[in-house]
PDB file of N, CA and C in Angstrom:
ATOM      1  N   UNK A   1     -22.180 -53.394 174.883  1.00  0.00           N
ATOM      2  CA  UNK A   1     -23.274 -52.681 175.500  1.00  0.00           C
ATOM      3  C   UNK A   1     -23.010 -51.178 175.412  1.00  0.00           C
ATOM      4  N   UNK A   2     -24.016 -50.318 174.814  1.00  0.00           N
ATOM      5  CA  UNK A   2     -23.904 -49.269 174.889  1.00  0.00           C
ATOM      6  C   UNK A   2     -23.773 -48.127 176.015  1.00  0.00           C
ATOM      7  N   UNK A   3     -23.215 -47.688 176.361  1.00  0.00           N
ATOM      8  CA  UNK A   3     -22.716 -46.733 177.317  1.00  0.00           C
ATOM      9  C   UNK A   3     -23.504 -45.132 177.594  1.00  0.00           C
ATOM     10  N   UNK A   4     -23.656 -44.989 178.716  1.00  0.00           N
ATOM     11  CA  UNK A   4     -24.182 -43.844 178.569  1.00  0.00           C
ATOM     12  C   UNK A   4     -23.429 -42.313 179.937  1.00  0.00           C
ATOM     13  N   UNK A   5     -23.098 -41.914 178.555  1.00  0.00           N
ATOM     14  CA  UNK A   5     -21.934 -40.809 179.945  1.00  0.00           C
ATOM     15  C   UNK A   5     -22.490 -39.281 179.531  1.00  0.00           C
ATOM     16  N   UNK A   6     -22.139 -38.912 180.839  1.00  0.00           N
ATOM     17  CA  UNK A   6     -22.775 -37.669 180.974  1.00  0.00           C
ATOM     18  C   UNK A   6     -22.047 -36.117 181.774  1.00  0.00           C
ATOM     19  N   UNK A   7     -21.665 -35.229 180.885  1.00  0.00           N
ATOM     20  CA  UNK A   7     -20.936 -34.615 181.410  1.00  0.00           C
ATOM     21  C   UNK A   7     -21.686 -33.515 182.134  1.00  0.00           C
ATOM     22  N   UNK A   8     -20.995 -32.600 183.578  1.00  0.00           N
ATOM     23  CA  UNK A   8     -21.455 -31.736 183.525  1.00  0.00           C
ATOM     24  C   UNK A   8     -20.743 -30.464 184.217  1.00  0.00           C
ATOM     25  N   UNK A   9     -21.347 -29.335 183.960  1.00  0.00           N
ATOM     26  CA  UNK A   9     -20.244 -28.240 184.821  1.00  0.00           C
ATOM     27  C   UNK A   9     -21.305 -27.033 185.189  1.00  0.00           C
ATOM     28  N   UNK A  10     -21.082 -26.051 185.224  1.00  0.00           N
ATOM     29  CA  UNK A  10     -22.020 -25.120 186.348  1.00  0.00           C
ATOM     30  C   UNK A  10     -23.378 -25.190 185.412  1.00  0.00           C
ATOM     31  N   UNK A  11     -23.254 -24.917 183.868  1.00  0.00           N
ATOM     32  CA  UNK A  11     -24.357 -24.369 183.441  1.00  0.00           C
ATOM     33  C   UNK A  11     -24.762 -25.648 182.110  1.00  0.00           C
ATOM     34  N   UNK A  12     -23.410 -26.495 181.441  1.00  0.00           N
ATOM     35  CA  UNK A  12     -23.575 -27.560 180.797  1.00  0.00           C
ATOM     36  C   UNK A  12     -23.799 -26.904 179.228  1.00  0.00           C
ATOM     37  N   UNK A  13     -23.197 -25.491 179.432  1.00  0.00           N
ATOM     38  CA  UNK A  13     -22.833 -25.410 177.979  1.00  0.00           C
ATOM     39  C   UNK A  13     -21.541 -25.325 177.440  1.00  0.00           C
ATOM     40  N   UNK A  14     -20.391 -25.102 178.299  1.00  0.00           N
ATOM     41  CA  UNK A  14     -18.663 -25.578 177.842  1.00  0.00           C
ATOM     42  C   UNK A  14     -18.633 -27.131 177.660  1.00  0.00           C
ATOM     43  N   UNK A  15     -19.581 -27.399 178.487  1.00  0.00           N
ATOM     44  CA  UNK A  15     -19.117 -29.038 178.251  1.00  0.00           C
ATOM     45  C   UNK A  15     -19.995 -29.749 176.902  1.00  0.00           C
ATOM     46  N   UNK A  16     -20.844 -28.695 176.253  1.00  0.00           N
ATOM     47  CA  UNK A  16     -21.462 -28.846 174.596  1.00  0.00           C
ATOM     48  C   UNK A  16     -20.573 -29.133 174.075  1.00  0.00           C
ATOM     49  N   UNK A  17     -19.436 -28.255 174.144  1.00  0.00           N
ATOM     50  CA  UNK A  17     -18.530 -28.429 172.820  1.00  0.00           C
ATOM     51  C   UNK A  17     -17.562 -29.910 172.960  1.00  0.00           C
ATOM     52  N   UNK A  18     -17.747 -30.253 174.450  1.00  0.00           N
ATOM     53  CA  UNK A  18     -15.999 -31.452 174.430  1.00  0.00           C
ATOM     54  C   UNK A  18     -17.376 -32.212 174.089  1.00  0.00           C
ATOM     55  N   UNK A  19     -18.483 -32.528 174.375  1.00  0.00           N
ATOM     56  CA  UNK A  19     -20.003 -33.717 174.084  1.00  0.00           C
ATOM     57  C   UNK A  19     -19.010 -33.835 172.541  1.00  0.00           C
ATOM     58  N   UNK A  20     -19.922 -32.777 172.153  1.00  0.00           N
ATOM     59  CA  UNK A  20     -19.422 -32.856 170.366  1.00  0.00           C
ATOM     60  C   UNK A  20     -17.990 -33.455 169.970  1.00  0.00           C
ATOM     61  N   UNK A  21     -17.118 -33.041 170.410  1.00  0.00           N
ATOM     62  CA  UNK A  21     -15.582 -33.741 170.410  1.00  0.00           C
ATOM     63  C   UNK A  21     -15.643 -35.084 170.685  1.00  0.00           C
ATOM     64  N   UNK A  22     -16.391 -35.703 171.774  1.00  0.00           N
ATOM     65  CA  UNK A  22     -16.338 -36.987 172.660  1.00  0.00           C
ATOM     66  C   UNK A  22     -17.163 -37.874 171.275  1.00  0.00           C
ATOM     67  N   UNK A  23     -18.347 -37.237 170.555  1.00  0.00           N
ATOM     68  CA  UNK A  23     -19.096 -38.087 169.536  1.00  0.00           C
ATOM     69  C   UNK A  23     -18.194 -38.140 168.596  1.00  0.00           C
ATOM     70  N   UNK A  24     -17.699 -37.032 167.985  1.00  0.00           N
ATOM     71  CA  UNK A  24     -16.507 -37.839 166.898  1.00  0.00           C
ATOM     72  C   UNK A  24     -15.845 -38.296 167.404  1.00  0.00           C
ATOM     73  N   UNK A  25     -14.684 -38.722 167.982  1.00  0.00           N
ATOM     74  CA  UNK A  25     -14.044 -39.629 168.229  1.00  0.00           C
ATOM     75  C   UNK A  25     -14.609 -41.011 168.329  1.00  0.00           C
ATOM     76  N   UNK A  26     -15.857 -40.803 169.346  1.00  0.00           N
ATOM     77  CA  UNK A  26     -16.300 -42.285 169.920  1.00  0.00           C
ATOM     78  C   UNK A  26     -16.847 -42.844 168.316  1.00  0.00           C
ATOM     79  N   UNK A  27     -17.668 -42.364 167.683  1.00  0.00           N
ATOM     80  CA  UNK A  27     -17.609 -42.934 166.171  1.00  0.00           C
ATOM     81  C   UNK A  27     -16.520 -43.340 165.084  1.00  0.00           C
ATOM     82  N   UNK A  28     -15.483 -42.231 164.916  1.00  0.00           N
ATOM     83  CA  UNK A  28     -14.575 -42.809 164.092  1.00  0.00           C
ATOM     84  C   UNK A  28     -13.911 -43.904 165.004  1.00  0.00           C
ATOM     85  N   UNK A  29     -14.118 -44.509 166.570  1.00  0.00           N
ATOM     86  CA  UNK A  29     -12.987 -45.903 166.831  1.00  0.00           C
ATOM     87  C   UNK A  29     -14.185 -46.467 167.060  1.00  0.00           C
ATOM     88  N   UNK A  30     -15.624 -46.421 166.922  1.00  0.00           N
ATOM     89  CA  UNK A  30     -16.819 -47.480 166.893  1.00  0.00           C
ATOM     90  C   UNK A  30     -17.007 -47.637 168.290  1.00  0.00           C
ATOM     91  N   UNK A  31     -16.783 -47.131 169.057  1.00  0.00           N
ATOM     92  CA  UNK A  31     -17.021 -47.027 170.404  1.00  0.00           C
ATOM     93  C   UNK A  31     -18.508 -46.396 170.852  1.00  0.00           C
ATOM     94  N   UNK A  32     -19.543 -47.356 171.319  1.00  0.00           N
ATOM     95  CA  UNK A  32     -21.129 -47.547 171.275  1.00  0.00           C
ATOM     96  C   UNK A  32     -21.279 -46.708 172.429  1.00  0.00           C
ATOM     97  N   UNK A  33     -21.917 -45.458 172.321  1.00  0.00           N
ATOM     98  CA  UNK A  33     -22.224 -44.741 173.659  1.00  0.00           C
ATOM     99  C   UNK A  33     -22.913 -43.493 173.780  1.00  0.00           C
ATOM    100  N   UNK A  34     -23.460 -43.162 174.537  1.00  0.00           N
ATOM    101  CA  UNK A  34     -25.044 -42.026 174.361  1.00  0.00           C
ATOM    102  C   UNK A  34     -23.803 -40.989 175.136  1.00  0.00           C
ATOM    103  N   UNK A  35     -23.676 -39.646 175.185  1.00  0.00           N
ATOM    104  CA  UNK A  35     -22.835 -38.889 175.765  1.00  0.00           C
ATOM    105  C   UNK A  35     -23.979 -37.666 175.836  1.00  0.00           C
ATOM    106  N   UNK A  36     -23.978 -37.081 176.671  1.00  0.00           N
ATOM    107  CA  UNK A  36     -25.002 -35.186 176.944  1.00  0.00           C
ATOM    108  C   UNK A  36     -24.436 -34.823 177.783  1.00  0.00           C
ATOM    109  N   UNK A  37     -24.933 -33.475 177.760  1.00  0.00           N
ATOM    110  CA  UNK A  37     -24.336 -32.150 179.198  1.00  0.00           C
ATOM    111  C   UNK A  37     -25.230 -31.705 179.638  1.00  0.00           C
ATOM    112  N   UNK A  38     -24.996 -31.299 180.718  1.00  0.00           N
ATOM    113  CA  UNK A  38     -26.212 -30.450 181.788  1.00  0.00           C
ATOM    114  C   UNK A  38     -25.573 -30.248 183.023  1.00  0.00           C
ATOM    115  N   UNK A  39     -25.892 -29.407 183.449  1.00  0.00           N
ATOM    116  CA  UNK A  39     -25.723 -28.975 184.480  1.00  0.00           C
ATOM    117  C   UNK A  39     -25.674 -29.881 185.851  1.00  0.00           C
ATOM    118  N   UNK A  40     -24.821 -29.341 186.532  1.00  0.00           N
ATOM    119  CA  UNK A  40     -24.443 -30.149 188.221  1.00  0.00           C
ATOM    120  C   UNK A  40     -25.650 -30.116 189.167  1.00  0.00           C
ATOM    121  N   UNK A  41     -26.463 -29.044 188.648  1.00  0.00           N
ATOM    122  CA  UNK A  41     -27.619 -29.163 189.345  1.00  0.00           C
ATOM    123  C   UNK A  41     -28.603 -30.131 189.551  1.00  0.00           C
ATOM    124  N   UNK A  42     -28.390 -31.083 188.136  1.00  0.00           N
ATOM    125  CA  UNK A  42     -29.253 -31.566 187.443  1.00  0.00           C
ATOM    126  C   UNK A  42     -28.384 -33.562 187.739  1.00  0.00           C
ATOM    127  N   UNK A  43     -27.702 -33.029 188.198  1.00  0.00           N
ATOM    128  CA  UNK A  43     -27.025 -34.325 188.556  1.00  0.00           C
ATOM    129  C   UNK A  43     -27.505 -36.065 189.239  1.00  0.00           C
ATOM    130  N   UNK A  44     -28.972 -35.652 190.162  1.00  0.00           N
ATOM    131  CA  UNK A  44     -29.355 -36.666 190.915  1.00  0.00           C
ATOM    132  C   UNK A  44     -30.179 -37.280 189.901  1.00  0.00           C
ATOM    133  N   UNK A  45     -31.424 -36.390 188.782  1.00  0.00           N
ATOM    134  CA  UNK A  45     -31.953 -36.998 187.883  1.00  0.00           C
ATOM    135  C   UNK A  45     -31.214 -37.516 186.460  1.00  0.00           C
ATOM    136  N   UNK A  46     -29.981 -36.690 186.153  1.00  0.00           N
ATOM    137  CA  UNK A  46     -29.324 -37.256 184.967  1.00  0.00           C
ATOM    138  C   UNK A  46     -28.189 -38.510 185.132  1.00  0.00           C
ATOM    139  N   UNK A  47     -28.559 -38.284 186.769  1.00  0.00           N
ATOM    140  CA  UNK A  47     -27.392 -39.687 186.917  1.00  0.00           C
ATOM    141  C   UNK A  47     -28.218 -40.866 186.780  1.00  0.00           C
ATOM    142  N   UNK A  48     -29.375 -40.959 186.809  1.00  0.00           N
ATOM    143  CA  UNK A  48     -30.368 -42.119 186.928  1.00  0.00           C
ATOM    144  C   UNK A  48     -30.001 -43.264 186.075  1.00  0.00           C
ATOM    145  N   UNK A  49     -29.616 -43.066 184.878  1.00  0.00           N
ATOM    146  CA  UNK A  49     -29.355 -44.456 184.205  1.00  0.00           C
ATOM    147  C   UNK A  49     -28.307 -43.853 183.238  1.00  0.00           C
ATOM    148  N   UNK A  50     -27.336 -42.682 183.769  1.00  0.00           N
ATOM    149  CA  UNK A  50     -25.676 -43.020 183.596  1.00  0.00           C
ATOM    150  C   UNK A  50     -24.681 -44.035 183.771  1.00  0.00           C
ATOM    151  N   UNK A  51     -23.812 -44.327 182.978  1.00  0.00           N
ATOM    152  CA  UNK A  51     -22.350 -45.490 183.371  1.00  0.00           C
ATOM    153  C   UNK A  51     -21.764 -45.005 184.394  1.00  0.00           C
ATOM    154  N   UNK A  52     -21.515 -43.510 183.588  1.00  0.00           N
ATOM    155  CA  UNK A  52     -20.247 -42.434 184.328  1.00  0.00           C
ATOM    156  C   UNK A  52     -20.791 -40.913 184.408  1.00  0.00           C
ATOM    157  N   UNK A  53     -20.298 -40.759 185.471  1.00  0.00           N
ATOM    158  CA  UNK A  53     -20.649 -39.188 185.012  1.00  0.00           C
ATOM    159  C   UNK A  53     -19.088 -38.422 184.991  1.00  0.00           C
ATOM    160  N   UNK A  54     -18.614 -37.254 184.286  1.00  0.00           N
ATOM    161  CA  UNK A  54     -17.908 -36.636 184.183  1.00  0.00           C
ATOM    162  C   UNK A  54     -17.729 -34.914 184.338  1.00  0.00           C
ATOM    163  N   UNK A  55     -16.863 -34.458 185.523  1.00  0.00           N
ATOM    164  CA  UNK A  55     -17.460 -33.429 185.853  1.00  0.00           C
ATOM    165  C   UNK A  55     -16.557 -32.238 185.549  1.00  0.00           C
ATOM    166  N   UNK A  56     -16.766 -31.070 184.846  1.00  0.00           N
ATOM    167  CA  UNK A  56     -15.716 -30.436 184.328  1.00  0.00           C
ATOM    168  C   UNK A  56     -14.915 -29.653 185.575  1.00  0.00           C
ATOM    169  N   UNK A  57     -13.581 -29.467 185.262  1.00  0.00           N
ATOM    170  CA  UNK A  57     -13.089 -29.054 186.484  1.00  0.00           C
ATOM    171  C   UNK A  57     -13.230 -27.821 187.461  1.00  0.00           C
ATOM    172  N   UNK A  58     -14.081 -26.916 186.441  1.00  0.00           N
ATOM    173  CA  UNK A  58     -14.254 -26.358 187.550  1.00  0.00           C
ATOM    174  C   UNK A  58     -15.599 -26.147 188.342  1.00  0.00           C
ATOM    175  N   UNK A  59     -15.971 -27.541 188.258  1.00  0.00           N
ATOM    176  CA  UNK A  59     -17.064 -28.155 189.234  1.00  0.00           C
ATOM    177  C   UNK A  59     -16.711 -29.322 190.285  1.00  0.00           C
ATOM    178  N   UNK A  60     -15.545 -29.649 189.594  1.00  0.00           N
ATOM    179  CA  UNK A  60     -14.565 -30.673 190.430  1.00  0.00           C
ATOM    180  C   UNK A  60     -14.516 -31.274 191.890  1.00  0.00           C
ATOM    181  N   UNK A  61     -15.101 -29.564 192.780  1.00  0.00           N
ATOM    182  CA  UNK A  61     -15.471 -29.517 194.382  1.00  0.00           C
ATOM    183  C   UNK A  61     -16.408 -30.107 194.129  1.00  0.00           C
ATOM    184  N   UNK A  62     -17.393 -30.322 193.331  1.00  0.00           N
ATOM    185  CA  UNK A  62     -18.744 -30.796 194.203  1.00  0.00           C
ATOM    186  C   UNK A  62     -18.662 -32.842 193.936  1.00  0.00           C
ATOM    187  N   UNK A  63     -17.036 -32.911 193.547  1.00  0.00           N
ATOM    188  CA  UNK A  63     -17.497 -34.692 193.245  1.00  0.00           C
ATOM    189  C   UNK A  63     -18.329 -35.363 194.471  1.00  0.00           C
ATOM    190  N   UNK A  64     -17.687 -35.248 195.358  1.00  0.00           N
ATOM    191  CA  UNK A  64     -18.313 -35.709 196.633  1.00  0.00           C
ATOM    192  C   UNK A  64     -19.573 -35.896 197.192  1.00  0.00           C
ATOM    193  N   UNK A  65     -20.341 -34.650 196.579  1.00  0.00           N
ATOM    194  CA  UNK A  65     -21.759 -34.111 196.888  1.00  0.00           C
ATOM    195  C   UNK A  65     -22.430 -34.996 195.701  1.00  0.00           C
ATOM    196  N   UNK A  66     -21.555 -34.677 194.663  1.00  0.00           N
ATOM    197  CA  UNK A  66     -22.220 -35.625 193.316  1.00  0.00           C
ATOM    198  C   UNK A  66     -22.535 -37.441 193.637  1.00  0.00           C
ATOM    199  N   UNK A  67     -21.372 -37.647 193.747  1.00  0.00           N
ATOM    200  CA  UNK A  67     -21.353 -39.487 194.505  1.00  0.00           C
ATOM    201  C   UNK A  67     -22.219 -39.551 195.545  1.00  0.00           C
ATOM    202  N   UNK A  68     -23.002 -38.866 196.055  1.00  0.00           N
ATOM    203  CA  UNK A  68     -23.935 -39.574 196.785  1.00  0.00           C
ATOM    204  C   UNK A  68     -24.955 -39.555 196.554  1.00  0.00           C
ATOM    205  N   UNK A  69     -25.270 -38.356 195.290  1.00  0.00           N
ATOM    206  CA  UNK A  69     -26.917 -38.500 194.340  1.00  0.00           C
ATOM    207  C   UNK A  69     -27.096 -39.230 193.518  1.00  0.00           C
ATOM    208  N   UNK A  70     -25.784 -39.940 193.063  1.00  0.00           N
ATOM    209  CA  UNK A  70     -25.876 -40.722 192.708  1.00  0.00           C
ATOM    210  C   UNK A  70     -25.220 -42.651 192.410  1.00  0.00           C
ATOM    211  N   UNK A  71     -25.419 -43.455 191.583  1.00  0.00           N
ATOM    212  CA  UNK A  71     -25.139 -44.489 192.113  1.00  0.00           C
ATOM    213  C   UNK A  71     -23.759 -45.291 190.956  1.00  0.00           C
ATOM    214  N   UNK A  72     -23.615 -44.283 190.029  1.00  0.00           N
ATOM    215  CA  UNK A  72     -22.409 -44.100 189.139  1.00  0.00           C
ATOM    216  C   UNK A  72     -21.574 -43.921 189.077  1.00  0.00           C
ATOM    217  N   UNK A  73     -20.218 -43.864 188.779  1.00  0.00           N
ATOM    218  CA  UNK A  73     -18.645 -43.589 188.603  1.00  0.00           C
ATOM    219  C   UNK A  73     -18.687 -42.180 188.692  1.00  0.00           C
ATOM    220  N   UNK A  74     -18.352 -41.139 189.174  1.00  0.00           N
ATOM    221  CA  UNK A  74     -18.196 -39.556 188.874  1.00  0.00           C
ATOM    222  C   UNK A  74     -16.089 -39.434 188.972  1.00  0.00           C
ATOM    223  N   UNK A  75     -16.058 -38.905 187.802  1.00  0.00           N
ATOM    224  CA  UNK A  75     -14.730 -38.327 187.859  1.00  0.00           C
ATOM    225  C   UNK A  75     -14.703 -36.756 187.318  1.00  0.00           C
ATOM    226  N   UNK A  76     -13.602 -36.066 187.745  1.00  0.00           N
ATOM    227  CA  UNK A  76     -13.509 -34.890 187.233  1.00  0.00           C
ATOM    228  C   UNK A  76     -12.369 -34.596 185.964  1.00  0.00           C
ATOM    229  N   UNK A  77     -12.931 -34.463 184.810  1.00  0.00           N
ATOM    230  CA  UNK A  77     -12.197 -34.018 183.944  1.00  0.00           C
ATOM    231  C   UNK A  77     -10.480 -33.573 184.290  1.00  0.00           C
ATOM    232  N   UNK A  78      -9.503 -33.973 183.533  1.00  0.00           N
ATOM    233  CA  UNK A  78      -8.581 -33.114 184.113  1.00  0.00           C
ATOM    234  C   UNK A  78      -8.287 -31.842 183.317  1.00  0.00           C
ATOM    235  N   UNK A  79      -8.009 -30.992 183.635  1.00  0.00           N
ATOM    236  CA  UNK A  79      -8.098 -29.541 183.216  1.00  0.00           C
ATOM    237  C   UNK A  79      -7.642 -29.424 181.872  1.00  0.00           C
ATOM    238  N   UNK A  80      -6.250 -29.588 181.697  1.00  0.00           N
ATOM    239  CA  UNK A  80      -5.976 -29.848 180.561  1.00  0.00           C
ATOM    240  C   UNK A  80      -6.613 -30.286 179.434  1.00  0.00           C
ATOM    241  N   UNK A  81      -7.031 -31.741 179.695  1.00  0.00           N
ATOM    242  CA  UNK A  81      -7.766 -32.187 178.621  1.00  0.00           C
ATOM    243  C   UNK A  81      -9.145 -31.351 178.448  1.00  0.00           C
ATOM    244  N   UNK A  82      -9.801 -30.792 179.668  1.00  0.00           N
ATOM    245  CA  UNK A  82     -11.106 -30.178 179.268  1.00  0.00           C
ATOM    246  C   UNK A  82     -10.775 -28.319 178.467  1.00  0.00           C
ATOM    247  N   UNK A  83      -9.738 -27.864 178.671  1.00  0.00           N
ATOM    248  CA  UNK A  83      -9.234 -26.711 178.111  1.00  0.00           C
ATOM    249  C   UNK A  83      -9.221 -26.936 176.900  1.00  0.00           C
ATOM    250  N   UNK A  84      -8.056 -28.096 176.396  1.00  0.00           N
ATOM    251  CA  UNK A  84      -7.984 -27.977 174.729  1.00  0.00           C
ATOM    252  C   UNK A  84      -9.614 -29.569 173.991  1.00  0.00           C
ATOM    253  N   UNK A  85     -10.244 -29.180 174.846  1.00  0.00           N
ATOM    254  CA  UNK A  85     -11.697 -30.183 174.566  1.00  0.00           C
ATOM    255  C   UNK A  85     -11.003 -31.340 173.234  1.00  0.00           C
ATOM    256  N   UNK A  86     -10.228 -32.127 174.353  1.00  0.00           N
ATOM    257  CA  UNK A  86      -9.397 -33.010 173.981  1.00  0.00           C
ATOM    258  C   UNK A  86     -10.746 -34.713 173.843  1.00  0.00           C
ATOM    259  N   UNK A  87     -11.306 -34.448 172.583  1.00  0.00           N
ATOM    260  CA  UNK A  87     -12.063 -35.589 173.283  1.00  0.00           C
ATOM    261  C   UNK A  87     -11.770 -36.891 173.185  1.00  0.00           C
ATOM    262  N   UNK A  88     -10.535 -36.544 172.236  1.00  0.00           N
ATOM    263  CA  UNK A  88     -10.391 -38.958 171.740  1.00  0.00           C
ATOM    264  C   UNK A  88      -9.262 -38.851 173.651  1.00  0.00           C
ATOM    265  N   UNK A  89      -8.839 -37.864 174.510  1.00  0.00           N
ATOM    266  CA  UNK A  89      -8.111 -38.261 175.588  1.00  0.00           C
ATOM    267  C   UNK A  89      -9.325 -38.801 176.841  1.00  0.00           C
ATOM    268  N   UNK A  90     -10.391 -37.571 176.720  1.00  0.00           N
ATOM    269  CA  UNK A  90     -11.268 -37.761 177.412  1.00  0.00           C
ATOM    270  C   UNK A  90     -12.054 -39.548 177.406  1.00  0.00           C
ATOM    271  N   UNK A  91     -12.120 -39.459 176.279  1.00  0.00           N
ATOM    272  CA  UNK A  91     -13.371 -40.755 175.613  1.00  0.00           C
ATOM    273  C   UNK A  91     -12.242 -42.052 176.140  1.00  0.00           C
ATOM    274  N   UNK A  92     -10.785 -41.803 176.127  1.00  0.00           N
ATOM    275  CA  UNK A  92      -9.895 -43.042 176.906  1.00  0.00           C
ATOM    276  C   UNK A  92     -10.126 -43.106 178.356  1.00  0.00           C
ATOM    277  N   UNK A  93     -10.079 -41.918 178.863  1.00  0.00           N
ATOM    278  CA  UNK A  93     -10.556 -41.998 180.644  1.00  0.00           C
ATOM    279  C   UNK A  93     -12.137 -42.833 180.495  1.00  0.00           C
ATOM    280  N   UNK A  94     -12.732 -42.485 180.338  1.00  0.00           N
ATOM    281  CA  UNK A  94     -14.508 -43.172 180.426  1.00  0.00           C
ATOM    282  C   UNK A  94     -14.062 -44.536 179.717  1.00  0.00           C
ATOM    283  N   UNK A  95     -13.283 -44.930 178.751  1.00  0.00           N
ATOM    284  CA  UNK A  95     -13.149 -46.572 178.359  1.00  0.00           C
ATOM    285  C   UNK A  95     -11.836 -47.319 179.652  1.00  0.00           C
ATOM    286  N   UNK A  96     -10.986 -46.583 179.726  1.00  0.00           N
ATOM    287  CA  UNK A  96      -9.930 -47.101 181.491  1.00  0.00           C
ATOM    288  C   UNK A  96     -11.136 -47.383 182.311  1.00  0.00           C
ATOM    289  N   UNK A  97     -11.881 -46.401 182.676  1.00  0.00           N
ATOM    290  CA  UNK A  97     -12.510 -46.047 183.628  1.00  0.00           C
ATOM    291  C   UNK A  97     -13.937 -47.476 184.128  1.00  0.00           C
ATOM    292  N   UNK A  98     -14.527 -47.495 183.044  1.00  0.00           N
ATOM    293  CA  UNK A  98     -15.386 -48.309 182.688  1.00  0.00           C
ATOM    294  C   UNK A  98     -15.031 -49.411 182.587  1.00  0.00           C
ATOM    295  N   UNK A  99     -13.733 -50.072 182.249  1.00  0.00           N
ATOM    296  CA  UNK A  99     -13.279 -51.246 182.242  1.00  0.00           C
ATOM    297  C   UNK A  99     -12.868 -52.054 183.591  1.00  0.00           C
TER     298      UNK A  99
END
C-alpha cells in the first residue's frame, strides 16, 4: 500500500530539498509512497489523509500542537539527518516507524 508522508517546517521550503532526497531513495529500494512539504501551518488540512507526518527540527516544539490536528504519526526529524538532507536515513525512520 502506498504511503503518503508529509514533511513540514516553518515555511516548507528546506524541507523541498530532503522531499527530493526522500524520492530518490524511496525509488531506487521500490519503496511505494507520495512524499510533499508545506508548511506547519498547513498541518490540520495536509494531515487529512497522511500515514506520517514529519516535522523538521526546528519546528520540533510544535509536535504536540501538531498531534492533535491531527490523526497521524508526527515525528520530528532528527537534526542531523535533516542538516546533511540524509534521505535513504530519513525514508528508514518513516519505514521503522510505519511498521
Amino acid at each position: 500500500m502506498r504511503k503518503k508522508i508529509v514533511l513540514m517546517c516553518s515555511q516548507g521550503a528546506s524541507t523541498s530539498m530532503l522531499v527530493s532526497a526522500m524520492e530518490k531513495e524511496a525509488e531506487a529500494t521500490g519503496y511505494e509512497c507520495d512524499i510533499s512539504a508545506t508548511s506547519v501551518t498547513h498541518a490540520s488540512e495536509a494531515g487529512k489523509n497522511a500515514d506520517i507526518i514529519l516535522l523538521g527540527p526546528q519546528v520540533g516544539y510544535m509536535k504536540s500542537e501538531v498531534e492533535k490536528e491531527v490523526a497521524c504519526k508526527v515525528l520530528v526529524i532528527p537534526a542531523t539527518q535533516y542538516g546533511l538532507m540524509d534521505g535513504n536515513a530519513v525514508l528508514n525512520l518513516v519505514k521503522i516507524s510505519l511498521n
